[in-house]
Protein backbone atom coordinates (compact mmCIF):
# COMPACT_ATOMS: atom_id res chain seq x y z
CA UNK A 1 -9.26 -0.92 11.77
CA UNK A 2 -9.76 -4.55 12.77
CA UNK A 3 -12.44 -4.87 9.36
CA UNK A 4 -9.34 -3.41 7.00
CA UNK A 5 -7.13 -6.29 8.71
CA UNK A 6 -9.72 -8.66 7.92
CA UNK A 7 -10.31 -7.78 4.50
CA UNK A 8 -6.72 -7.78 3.63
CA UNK A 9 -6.11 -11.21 4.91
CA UNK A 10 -9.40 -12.57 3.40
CA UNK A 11 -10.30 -10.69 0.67
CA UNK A 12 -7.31 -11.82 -1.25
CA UNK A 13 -7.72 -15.86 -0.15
CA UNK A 14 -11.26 -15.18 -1.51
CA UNK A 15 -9.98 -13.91 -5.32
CA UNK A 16 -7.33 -16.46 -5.25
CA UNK A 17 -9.99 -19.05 -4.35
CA UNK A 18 -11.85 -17.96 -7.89
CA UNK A 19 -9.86 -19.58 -10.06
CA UNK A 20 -8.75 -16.29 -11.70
CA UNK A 21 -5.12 -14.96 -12.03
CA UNK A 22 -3.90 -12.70 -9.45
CA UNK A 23 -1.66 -9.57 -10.77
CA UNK A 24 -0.38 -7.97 -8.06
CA UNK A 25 -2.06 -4.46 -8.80
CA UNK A 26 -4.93 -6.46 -7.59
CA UNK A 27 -4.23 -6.25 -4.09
CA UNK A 28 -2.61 -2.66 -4.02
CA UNK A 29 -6.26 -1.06 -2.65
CA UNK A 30 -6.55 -3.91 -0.12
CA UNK A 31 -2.51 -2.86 0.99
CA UNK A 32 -3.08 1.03 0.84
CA UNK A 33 -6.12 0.85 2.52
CA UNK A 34 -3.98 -1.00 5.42
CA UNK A 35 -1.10 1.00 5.51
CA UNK A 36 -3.64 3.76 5.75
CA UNK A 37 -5.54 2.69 8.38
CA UNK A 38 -2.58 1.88 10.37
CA UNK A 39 -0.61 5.02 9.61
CA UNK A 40 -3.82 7.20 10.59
CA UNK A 41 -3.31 6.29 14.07
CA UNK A 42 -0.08 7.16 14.10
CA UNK A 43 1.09 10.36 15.22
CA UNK A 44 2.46 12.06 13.21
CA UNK A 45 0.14 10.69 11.07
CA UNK A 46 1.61 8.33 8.13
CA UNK A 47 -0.42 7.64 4.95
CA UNK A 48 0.86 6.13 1.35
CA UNK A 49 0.99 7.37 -2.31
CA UNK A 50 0.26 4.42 -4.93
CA UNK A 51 2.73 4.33 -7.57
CA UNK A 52 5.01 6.95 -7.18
CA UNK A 53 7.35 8.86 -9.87
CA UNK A 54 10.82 6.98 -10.97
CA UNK A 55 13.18 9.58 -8.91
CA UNK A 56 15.56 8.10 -9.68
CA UNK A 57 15.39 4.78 -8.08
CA UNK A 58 13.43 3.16 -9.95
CA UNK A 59 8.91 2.94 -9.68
CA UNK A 60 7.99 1.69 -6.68
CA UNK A 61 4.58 0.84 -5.60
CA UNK A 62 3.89 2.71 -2.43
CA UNK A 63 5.72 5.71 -0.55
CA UNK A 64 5.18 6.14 2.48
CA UNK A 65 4.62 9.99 3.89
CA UNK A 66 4.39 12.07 7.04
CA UNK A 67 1.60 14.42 7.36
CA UNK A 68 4.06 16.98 7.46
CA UNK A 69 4.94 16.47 3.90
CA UNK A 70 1.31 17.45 2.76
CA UNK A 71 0.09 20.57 1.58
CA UNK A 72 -3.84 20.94 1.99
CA UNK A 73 -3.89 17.10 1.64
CA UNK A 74 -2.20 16.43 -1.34
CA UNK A 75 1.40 15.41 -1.25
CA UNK A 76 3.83 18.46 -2.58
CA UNK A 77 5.20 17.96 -5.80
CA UNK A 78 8.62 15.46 -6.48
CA UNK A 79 8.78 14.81 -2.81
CA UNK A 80 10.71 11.56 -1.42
CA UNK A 81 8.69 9.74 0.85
CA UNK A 82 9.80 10.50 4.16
CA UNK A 83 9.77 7.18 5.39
CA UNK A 84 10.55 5.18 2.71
CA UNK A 85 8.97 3.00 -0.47
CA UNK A 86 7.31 -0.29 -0.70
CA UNK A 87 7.68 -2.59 -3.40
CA UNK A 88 4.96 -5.56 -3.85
CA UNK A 89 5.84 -9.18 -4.95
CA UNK A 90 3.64 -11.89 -4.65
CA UNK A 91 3.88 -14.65 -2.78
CA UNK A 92 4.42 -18.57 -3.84
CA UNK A 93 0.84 -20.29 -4.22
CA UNK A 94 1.53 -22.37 -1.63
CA UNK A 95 0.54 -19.66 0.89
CA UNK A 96 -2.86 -20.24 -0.28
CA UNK A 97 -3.24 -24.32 1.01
């Protein structure tokens, strides 16, 4: 876990550091693979869905979902996330200084 918590913190200082724009979607691997991480130590377990289906509130980014929710690994069908939905924003650039 403590290389995922690296990479999220670096990885993105790194892209930001190339001089190319930063969308968002960009860091949406480096986020799911820490929510992941975290939530797989959790018990029950926790893991996220990347953009989810408007159900009526809108598209968020990430839901967030109990193991119990799953169905041989695969979330079931037009399913709320349990415990809740994440919405990504970036940050002001003068995070990066």
């Amino acid at each position: 876990m403590k290389q995922v918590v690296e990479a999220y913190f670096t990885d993105p200082r790194l892209m930001h550091g190339s001089g190319s724009a930063i969308d968002e979607r960009l860091l949406y691997v480096l986020l799911a693979n820490l929510l992941n991480a975290v939530g797989g130590a959790l018990r029950p377990k926790v893991f996220c869905v990347q953009d989810l289906a408007n159900q009526g509130a809108g598209h968020p980014d990430f839901g967030l979902y109990t193991i119990r929710q799953a169905q041989k690994g695969k979330v079931k069908m037009v399913q709320k996330p349990e415990l809740g939905a994440i919405e990504v924003r970036l940050v002001d650039g003068r995070v990066w200084r």
